[in-house]
Every structure is written in structure tokens, then in C-alpha cells.
Protein backbone atom coordinates (compact mmCIF):
# COMPACT_ATOMS: atom_id res chain seq x y z
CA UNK A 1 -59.17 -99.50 14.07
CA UNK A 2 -61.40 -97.29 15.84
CA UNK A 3 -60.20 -95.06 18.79
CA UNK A 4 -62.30 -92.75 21.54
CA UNK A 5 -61.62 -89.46 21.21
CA UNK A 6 -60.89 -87.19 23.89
CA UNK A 7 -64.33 -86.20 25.58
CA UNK A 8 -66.97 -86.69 22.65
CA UNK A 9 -66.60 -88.48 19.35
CA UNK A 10 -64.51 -91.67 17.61
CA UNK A 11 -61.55 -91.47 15.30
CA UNK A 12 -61.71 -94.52 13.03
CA UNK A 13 -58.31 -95.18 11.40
CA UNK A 14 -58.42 -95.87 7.84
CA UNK A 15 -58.32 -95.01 4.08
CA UNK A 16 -61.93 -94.20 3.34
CA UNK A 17 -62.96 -95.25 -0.15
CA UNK A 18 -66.38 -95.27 -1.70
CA UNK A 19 -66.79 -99.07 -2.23
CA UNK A 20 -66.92 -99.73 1.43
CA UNK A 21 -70.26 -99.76 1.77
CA UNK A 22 -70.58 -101.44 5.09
CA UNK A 23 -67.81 -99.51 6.85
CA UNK A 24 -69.79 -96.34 5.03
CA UNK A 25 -72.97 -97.15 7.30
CA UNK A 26 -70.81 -98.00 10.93
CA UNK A 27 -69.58 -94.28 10.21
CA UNK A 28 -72.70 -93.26 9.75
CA UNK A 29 -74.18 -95.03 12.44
CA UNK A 30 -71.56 -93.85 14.94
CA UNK A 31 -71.70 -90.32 13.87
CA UNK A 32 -75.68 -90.72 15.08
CA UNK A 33 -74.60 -92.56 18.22
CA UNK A 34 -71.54 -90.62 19.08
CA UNK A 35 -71.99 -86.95 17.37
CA UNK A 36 -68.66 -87.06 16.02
CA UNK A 37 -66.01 -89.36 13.71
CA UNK A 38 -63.06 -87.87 12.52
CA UNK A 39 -60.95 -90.14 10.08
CA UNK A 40 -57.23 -88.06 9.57
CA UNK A 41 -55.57 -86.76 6.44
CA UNK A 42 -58.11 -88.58 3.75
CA UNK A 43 -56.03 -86.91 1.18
CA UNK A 44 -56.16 -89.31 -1.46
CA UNK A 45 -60.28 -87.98 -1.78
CA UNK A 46 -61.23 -85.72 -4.91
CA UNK A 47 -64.37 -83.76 -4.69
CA UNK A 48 -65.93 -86.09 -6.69
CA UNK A 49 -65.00 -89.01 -4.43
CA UNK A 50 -66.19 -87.06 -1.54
CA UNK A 51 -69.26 -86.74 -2.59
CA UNK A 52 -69.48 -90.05 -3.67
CA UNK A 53 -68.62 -91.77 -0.22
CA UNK A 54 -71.30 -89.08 1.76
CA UNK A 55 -74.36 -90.17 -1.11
CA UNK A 56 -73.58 -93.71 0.43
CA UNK A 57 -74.66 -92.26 4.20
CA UNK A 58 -77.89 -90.71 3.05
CA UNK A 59 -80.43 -88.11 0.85
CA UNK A 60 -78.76 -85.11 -0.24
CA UNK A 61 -80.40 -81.65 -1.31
CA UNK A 62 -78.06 -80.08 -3.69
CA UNK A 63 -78.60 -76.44 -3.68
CA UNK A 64 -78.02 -73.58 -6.02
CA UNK A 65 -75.91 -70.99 -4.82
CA UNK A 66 -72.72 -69.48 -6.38
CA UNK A 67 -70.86 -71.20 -2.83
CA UNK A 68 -71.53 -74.42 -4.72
CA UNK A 69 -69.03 -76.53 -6.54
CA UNK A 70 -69.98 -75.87 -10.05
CA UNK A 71 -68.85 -79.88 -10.80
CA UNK A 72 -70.41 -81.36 -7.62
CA UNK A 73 -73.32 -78.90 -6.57
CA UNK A 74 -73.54 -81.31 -3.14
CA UNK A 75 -70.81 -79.65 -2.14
CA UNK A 76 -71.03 -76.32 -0.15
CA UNK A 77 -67.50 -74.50 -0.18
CA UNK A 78 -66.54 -72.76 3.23
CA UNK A 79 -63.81 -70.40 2.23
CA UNK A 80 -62.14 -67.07 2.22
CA UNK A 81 -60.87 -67.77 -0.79
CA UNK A 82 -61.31 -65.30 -3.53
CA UNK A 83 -59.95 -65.57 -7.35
CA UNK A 84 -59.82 -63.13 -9.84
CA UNK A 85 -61.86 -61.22 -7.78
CA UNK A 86 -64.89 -64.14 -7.50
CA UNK A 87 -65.70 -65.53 -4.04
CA UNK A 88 -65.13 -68.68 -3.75
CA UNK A 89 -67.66 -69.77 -0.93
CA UNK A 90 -69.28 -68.36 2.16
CA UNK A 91 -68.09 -67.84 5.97
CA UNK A 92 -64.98 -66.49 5.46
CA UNK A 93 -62.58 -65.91 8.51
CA UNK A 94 -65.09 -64.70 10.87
CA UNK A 95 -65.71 -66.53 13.93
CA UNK A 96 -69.20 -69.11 13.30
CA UNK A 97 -70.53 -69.08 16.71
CA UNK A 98 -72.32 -72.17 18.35
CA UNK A 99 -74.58 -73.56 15.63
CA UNK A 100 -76.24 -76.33 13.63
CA UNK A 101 -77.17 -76.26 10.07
CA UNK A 102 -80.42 -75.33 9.06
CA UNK A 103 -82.22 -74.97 12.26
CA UNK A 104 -85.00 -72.28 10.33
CA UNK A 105 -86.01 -75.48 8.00
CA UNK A 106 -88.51 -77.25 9.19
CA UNK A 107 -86.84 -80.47 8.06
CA UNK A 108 -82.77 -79.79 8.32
CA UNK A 109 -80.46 -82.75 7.63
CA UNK A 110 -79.63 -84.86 10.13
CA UNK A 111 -75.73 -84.45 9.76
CA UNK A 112 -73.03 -83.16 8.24
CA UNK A 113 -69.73 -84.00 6.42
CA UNK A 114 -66.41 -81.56 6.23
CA UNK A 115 -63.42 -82.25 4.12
CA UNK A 116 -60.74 -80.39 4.65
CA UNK A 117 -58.94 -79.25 1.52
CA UNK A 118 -56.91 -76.63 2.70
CA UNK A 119 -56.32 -75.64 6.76
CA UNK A 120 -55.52 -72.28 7.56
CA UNK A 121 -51.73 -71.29 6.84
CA UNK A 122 -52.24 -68.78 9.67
CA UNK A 123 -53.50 -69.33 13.08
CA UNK A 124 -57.20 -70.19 14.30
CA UNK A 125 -59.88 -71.73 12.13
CA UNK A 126 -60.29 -74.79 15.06
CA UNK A 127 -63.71 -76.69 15.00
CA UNK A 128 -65.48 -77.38 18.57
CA UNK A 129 -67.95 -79.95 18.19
CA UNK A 130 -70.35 -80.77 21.43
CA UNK A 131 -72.72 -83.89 22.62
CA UNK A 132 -76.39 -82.66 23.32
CA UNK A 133 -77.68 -86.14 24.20
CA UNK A 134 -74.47 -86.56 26.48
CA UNK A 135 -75.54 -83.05 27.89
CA UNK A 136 -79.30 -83.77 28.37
CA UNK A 137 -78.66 -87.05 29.86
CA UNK A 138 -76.38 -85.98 32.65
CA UNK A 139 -78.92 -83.35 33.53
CA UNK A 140 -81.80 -83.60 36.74
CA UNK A 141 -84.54 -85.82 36.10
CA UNK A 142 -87.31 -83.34 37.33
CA UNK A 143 -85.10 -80.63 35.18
CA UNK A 144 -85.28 -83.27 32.17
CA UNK A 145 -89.08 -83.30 32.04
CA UNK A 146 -89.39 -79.47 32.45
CA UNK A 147 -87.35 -79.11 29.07
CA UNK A 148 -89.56 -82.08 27.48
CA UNK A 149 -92.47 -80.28 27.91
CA UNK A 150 -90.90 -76.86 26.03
CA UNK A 151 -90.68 -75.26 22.27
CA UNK A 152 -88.05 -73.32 21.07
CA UNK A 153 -88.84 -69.87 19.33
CA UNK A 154 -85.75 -69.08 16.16
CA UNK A 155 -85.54 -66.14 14.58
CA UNK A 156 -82.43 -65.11 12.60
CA UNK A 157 -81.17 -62.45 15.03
CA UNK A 158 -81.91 -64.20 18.59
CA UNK A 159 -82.78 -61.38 21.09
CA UNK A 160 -82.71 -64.04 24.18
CA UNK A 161 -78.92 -64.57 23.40
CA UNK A 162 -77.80 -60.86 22.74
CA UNK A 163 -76.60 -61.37 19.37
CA UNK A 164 -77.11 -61.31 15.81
CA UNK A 165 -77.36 -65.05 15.04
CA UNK A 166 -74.56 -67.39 14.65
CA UNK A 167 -72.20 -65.19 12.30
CA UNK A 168 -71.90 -61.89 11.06
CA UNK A 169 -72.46 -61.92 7.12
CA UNK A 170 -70.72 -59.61 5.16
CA UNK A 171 -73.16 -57.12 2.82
CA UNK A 172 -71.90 -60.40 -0.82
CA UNK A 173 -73.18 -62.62 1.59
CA UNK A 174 -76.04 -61.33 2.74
CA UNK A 175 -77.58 -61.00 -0.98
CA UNK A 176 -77.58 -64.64 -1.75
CA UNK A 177 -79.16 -65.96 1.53
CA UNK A 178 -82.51 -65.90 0.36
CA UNK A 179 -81.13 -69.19 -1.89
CA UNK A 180 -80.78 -71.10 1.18
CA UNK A 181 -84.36 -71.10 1.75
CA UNK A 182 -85.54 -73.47 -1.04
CA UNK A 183 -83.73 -77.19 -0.07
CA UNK A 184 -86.48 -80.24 0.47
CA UNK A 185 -85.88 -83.91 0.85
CA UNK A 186 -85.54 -85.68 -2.10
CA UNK A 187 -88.64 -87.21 -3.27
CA UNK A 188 -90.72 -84.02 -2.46
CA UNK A 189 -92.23 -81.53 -4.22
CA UNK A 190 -91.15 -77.98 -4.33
CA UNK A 191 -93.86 -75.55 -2.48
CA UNK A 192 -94.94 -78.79 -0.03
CA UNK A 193 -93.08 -76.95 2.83
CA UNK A 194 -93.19 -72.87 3.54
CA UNK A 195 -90.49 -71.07 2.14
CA UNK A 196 -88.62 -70.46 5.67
CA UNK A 197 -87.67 -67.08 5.22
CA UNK A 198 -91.38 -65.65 4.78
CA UNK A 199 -92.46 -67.83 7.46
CA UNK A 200 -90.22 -66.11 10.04
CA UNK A 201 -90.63 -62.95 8.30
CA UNK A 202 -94.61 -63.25 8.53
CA UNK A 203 -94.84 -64.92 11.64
CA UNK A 204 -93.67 -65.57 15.47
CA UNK A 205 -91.26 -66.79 14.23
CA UNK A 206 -90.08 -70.63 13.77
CA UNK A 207 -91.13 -73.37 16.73
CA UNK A 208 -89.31 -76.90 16.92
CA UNK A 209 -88.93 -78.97 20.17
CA UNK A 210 -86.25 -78.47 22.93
CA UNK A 211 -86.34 -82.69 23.40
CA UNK A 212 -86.04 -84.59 20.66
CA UNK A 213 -85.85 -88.18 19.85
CA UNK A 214 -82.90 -88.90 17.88
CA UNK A 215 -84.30 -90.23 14.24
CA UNK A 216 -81.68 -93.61 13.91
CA UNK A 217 -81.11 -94.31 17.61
CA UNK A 218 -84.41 -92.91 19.17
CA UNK A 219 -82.78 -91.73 22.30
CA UNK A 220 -83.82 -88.14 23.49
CA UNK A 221 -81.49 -84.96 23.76
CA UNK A 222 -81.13 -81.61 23.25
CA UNK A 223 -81.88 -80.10 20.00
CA UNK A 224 -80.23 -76.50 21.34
CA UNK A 225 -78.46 -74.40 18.31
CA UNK A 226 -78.78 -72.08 21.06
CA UNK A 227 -77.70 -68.35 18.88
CA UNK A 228 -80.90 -68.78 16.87
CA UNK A 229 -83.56 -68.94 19.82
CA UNK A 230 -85.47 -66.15 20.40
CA UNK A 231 -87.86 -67.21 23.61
CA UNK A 232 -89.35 -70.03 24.73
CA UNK A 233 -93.21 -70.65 23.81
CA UNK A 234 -94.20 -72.07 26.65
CA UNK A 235 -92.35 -69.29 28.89
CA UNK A 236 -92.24 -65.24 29.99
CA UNK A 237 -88.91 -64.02 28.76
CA UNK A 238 -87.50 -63.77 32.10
CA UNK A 239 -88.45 -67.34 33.27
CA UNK A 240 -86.74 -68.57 29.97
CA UNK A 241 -83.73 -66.42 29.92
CA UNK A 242 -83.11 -68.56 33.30
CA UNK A 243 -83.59 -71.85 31.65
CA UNK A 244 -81.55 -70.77 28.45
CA UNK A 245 -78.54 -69.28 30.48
CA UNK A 246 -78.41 -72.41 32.73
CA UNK A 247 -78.52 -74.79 29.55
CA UNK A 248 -76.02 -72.80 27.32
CA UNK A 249 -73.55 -73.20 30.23
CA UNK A 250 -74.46 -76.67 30.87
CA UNK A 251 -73.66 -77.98 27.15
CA UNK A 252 -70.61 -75.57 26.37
CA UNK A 253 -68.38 -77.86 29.36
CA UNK A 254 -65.31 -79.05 28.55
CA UNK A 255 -66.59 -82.36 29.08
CA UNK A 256 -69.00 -82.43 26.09
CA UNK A 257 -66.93 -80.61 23.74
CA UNK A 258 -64.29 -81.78 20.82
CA UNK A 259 -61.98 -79.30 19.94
CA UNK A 260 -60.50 -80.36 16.56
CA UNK A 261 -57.46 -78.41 14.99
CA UNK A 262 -57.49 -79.26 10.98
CA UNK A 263 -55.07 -80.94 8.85
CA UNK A 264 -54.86 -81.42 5.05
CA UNK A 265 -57.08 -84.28 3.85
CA UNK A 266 -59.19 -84.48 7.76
CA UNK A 267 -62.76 -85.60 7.21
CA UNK A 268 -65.70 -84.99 9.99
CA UNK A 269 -68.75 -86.32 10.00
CA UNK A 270 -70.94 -83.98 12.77
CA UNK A 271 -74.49 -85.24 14.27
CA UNK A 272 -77.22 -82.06 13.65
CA UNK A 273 -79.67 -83.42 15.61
CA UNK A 274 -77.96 -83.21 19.19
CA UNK A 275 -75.52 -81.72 18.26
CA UNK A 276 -74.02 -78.04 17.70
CA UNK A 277 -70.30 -77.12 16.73
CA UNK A 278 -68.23 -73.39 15.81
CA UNK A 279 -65.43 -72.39 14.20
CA UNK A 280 -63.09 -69.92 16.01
CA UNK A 281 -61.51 -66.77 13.63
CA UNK A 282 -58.53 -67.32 11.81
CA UNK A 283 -55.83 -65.94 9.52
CA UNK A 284 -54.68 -67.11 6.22
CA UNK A 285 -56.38 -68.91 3.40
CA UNK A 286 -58.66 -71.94 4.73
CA UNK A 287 -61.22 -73.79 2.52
CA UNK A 288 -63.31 -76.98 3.88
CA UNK A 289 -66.14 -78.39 1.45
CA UNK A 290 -69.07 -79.73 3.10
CA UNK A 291 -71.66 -81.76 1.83
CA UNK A 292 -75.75 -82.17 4.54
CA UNK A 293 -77.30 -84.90 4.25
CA UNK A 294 -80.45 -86.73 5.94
CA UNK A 295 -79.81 -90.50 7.62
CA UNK A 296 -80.90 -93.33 5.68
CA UNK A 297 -80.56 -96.65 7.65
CA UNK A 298 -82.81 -99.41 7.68
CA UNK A 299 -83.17 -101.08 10.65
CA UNK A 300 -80.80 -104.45 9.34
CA UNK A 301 -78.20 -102.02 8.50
CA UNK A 302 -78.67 -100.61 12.08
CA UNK A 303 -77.95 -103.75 13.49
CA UNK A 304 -75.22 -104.77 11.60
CA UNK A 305 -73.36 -101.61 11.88
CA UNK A 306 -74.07 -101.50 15.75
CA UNK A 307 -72.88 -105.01 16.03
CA UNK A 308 -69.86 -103.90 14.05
CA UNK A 309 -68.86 -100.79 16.55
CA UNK A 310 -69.87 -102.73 19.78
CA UNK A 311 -67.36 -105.47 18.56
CA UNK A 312 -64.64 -102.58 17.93
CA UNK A 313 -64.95 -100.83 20.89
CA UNK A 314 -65.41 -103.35 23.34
């Protein structure tokens, strides 16, 4: 059973196991469609089985940093937890602040999943989720092709917002971010791409397209991790400030936002291409694993899965 969620997003109402292959891809395909499926209190998962079912949606680029399962290095632990005095993963309890993952790679996966092992026994740690295409689409058409025709500047620490990026790493943190910079798509070879942190180190900084087309549906909208933009290429930093503060309140409404509060066992599957999400603060112990990973639908499987979901929901 698949439900609308409130705003953005579908819920889809089952066990999730990984030989479903074909109910695999409609997840996958609505997470591209509709930037957001939640399925409730998977709690029967292991981390192995986790990564298992999200291998099924697309490529993965395990990376090699101590927040990594040491069993399943897919896995990217999001946790205050500490043991024996070890961290146990990055972004503690601070608040993550409107974001997507990896916008300083020139090729960041296309979406992302989050299994929640254990929800904060205290209070915050709620996940906001928005709609960029849903956003973009609802905006002017003369004010549509003025944003087609404009690149976004990132930097780490985005002047144009007033703030130092999307979160405020601690000093442990800080010394392992360099081995972020090193994931590529499978089935590339290490060095093909520049090494993002000397790029923005050494340069302007890094330029990607305000409109993009989405790469399984095609349909244009707003590629806008807004905390990471620095200026606009195209514009003086007055005429963009204009543009950015109109958009940031545009896509930040009510009406394109999900605001999901986490239970034992919840897994999310978020859209990065038009889409952005945060985390508010919280207290307690809280620890999600995530896993980033790049679409991989042919266009059959495309069909079938959107026959599949139009069926469902209609």
C-alpha cells in the first residue's frame, strides 16, 4: 500500500526485504519522482541487509573513513555515539542546516538512504526534507528562465548566506574531512576527476547549474543546497543576494517541506538532485546509518516501475 504524505513525499507500507527486486526499483523510482519515501519501523533490517536492499537501487562509492561501518564500509554512521572513548560516526547533535550531500563533487550521488537504528531518547533530532522541482515549478515563467540561464558558485564557508556551511564541525571532525574528497563512480579510475578540496582551495571556487534536468525523470528543478553557495557567476553580489534571498524563502515553505520525527527501524530514501533536507539539534544518544548511491534504471525498469506507482496511486 502506498500512501501521500503530508506536503512532499510517499509512505509505502510494507516489510522491505532484499529479494524484492521490482518493488526495490518503484522505491527507487518514486524517491526520483517524489523526493521522498519513508517505509516505518523496518526493524527486522541488519546492517548487512540494509546495505543489501540500497546496492539493488544503484552504484555505491564506499569510502574510507573511521565514520564507516568497519563490516559494511557503504555505510556512513551519523552518531553522537562514543565508546570507550572512540567516536562512533560524524554529525553529532548539532543542528545540519539545509543541505545535500556532496554538492563540492563534481559528480555527487543522486540520493540517499537513512536507517534509523536508534532515535534520539531526548528531544529534537527531526529530519525536514523539501521538493526543489515542486519549488521551481510553481515559480514565474519569465523568473524560471532567468534561473536557467545561471551557475552556482560553492565554497565550504558560503559568504552569500552568512554562515559557515551547513554544520559546524567539531576540531575530531574536522581532521578527517580531507577523506571525503576521494569517492568516484564505480567503474572509474582514481585521479580522472580533481580532488575537490584543492580545486576549491586553488580556484573560484566550485560551479554547477542552478536548473537541472533530473537524471531518471528528465524534468528540470532546482539544484539549490543553498548554505554552500558563495555567488552567482553570472551575477554582482548584490543582484544575486536578491535572487538567493527570494529563492531560499521560496523553497523553505511549508508547502514543500516533510518534517519527519524518527522511530526505531524508519527507513528514508531522500532525492539529492532537487532536493535538500536538515536535521534540527537534539539531546540524547541518536545514531542513523546512511548509505549514497547514484540511480541506475534502465529505461524498461522505468516504465514498469512508473506503471506500477501510477496504478497505486491512482
Amino acid at each position: 500500500m502506498i500512501e501521500r504524505l503530508s506536503n512532499i513525499g510517499l509512505e509505502f507500507k510494507c516489510q522491505l526485504a532484499p529479494d524484492q527486486d521490482d518493488l526495490i526499483r518503484e522505491i527507487g523510482y518514486s524517491a526520483a519522482t517524489h523526493k521522498f519515501v519513508l517505509l516505518r519501523q523496518q526493524t527486522h533490517l541488519t546492517a548487512g541487509r540494509f546495505v543489501d536492499i540500497t546496492k539493488k537501487f544503484g552504484l555505491h562509492a564506499p569510502q574510507d573513513t573511521w565514520a564507516n561501518h568497519k563490516e559494511h564500509p557503504e555505510i556512513f554512521r551519523v552518531t553522537n555515539k562514543v565508546i570507550d572513548g572512540e567516536h562512533m560516526g560524524w554529525f553529532g547533535d548539532r543542528e545540519l542546516l539545509w543541505h545535500s550531500n556532496g554538492v563540492l563533487h563534481s559528480d555527487p550521488e543522486d540520493c540517499v538512504a537513512i536507517w534509523c537504528v536508534d532515535p534520539a531518547q531526548g528531544t529534537g533530532g527531526d529530519t525536514w526534507f523539501n521538493d526543489n522541482q515542486l519549488a521551481y515549478e510553481d515559480l514565474p515563467d519569465s523568473f524560471r528562465r532567468e534561473l536557467e540561464q545561471l551557475h552556482c558558485i560553492y565554497r565550504p564557508f558560503a559568504e552569500i548566506h552568512g554562515n559557515q556551511g551547513f554544520y559546524n564541525f567539531d576540531d575530531f571532525e574536522a581532521k578527517e574531512f580531507e577523506k571525503m574528497a576521494n569517492r568516484i563512480r564505480p567503474g572509474e579510475e582514481t585521479g580522472q576527476k580533481a580532488n575537490w578540496i584543492d580545486q576549491w582551495q586553488t580556484t573560484d571556487g566550485i560551479v554547477k547549474k542552478l536548473v537541472v534536468d533530473h537524471p531518471v525523470t528528465g524534468e528540470k528543478g532546482l539544484y539549490f543546497p543553498f548554505t554552500m553557495i558563495a555567488s552567482f557567476k553570472e551575477l554582482s553580489q548584490a543582484e544575486g543576494k536578491k535572487v538567493f534571498d527570494r529563492l531560499v524563502e521560496h523553497v523553505i515553505q511549508d508547502k514543500y517541506v516533510y518534517k519527519h520525527k524518527w522511530s526505531k527501524g524508519d527507513l528514508v530514501f531522500s532525492d539529492q538532485v532537487h532536493s535538500i533536507h536538515k536535521r534540527t539539534p537534539f539531546t540524547g544518544i541518536r545514531e542513523v546509518f546512511r548509505t549514497t548511491f547514484w540511480y541506475n534504471l534502465n529505461a524498461p525498469q522505468k516504465q514498469q516501475a512508473r506503471a506500477s506507482l501510477d496504478a497505486h496511486l491512482n
